[in-house]
Protein backbone atom coordinates (compact mmCIF):
# COMPACT_ATOMS: atom_id res chain seq x y z
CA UNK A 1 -2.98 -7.75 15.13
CA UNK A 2 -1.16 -8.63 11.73
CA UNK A 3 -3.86 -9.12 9.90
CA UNK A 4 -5.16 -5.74 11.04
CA UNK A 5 -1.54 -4.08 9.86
CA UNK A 6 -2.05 -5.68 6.84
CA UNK A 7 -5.23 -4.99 6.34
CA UNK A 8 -4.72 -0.86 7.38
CA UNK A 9 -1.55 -0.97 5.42
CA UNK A 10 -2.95 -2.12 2.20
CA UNK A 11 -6.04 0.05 2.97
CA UNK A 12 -3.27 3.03 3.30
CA UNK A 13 -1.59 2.54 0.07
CA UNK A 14 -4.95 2.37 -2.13
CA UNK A 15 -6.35 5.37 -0.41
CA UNK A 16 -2.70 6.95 -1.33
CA UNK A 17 -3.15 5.87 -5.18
CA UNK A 18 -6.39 6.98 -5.53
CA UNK A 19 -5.77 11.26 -5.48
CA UNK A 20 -3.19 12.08 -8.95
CA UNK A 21 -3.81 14.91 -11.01
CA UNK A 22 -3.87 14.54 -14.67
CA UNK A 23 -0.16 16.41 -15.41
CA UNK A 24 1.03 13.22 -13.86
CA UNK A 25 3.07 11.15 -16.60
CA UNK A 26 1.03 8.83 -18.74
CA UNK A 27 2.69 5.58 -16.88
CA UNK A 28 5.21 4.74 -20.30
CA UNK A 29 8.44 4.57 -17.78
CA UNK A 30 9.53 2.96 -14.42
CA UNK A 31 9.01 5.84 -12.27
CA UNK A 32 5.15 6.26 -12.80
CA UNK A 33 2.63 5.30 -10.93
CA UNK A 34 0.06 4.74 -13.27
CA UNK A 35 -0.73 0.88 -13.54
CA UNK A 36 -1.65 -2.19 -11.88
CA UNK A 37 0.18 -3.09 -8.96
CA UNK A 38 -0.35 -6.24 -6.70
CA UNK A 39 0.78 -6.85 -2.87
CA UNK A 40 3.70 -8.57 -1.94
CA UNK A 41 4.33 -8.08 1.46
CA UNK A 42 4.39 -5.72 4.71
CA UNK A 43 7.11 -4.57 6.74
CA UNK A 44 7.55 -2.79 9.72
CA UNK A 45 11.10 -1.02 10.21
CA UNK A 46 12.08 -0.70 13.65
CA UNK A 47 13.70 1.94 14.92
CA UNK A 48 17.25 0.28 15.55
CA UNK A 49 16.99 -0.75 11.74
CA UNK A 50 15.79 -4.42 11.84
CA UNK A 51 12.47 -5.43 9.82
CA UNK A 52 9.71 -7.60 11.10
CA UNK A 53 9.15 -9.16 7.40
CA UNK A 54 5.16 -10.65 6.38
CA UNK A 55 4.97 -12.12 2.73
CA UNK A 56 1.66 -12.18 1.26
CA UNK A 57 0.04 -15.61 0.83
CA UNK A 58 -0.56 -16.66 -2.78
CA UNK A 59 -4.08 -15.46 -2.23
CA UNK A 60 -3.30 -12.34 -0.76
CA UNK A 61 -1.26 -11.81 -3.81
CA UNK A 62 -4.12 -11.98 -6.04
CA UNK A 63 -5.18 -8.09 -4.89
CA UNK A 64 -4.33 -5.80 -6.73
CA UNK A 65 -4.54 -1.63 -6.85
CA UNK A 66 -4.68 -0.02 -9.99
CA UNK A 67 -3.81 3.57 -10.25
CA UNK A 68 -5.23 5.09 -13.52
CA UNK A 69 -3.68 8.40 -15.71
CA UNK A 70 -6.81 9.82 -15.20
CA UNK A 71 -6.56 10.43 -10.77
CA UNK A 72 -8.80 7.38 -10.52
CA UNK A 73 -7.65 4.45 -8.08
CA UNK A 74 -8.97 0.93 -7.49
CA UNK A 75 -8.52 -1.82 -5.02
CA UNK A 76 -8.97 -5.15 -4.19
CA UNK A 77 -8.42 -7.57 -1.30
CA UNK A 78 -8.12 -11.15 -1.27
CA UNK A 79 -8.06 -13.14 1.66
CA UNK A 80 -8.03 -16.89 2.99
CA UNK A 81 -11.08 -17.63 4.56
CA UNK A 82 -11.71 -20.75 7.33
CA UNK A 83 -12.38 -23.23 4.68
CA UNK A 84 -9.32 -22.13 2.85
CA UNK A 85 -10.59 -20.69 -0.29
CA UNK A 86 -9.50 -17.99 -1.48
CA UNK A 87 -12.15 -14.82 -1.41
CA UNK A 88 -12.86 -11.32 -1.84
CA UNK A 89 -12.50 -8.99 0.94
CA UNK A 90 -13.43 -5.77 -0.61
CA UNK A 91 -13.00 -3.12 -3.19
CA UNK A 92 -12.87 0.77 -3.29
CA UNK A 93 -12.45 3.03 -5.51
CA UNK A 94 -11.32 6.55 -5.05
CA UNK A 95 -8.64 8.94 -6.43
CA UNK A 96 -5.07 9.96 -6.10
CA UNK A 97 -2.69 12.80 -6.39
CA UNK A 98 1.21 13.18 -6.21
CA UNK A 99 2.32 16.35 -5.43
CA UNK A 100 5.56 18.08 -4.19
CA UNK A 101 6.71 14.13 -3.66
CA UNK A 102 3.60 12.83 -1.63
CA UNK A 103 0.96 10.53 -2.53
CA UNK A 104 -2.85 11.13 -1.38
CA UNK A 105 -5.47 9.07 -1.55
CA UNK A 106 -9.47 9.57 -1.45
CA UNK A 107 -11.34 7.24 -0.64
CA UNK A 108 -15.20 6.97 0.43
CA UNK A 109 -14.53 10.38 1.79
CA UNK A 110 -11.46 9.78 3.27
CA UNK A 111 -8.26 11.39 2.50
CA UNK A 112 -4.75 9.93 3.58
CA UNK A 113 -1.71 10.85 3.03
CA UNK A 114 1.13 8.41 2.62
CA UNK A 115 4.11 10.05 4.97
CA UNK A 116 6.23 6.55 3.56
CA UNK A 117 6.25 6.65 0.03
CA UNK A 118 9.00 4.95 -2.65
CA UNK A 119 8.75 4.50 -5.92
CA UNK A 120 11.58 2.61 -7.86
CA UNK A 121 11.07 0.95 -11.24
CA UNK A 122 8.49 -1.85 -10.92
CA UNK A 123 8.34 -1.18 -7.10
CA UNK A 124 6.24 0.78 -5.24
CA UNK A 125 6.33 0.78 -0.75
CA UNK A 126 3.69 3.06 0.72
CA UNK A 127 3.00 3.29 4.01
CA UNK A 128 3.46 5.64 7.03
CA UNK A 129 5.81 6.67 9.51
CA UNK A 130 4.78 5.08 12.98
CA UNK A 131 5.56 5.10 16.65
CA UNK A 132 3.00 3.47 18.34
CA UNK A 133 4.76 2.15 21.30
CA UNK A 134 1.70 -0.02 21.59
CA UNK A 135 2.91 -2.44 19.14
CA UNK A 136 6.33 -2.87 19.88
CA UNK A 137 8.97 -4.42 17.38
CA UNK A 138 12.67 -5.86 17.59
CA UNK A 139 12.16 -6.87 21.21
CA UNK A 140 10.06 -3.87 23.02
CA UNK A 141 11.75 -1.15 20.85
CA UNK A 142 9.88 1.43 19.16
CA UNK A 143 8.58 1.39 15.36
CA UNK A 144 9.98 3.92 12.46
CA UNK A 145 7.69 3.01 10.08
CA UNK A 146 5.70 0.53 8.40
CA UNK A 147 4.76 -0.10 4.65
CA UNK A 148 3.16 -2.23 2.02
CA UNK A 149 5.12 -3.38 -1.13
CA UNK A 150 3.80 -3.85 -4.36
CA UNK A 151 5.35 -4.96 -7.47
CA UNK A 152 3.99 -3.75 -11.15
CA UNK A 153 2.22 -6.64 -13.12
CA UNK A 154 0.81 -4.08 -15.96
């Protein structure tokens, strides 16, 4: 079921990246978007305020999304297989947009809309707002919401 967060999450914040018009800033400061970005771990907030925390594995880390000035978005997925190596999981491209505060993405015809979405200096969360009491968190209590963290490496 984690893996399938993960997984939906990360899937989430590329299709989020990959919709930006071109009057977006051209990624010189903190605040923009616009570069490479790698996963660092999920979290889902419960509703009484606690976190159920999962860090990325070293391999895992190796993803990355890349939002370009241009509206383009790319991403990749990394994952430990049975024999331990490290391997690709997939790629998609798509495009992004950020407007009146919210991130879309579009990917392979699919548009999504990031409902949790922070971007502070070298730190970027995007995710969605969630209350699936079908995955209960913090001992049977509900979820608020759920995202992916990345950190800038470019």
């Amino acid at each position: 079921m984690k893996k399938i967060k993960l997984f939906c999450g990360i899937l989430i914040g590329l299709m989020i990246f990959s919709s930006c018009s071109s009057d977006d800033d051209n990624g010189t400061d903190s605040t923009s978007i616009v570069g490479i970005w790698k996963p660092i771990k999920e979290v889902d907030v419960c509703s009484t305020g606690s976190e159920d925390v999962y860090i990325y594995d070293s391999c895992e880390q190796t993803g990355r999304a890349t939002f370009e000035s241009n509206g383009n978005v790319n991403e990749t997925s990394y994952y430990l297989n049975g024999n331990n190596d490290c391997v690709l999981d997939y790629t998609e491209n798509g495009t992004w947009e950020i407007s009146n505060g919210n991130l879309t993405i579009t990917q392979q015809g699919q548009t999504i809309q990031a409902t949790f979405f922070e971007l502070t200096g070298n730190t970027l969360r995007l995710g969605q707002y969630d209350n699936d009491s079908n995955d209960p968190c913090d001992g049977g209590n509900l979820p608020s919401h759920y995202y992916t963290e990345f950190v800038r490496v470019e």
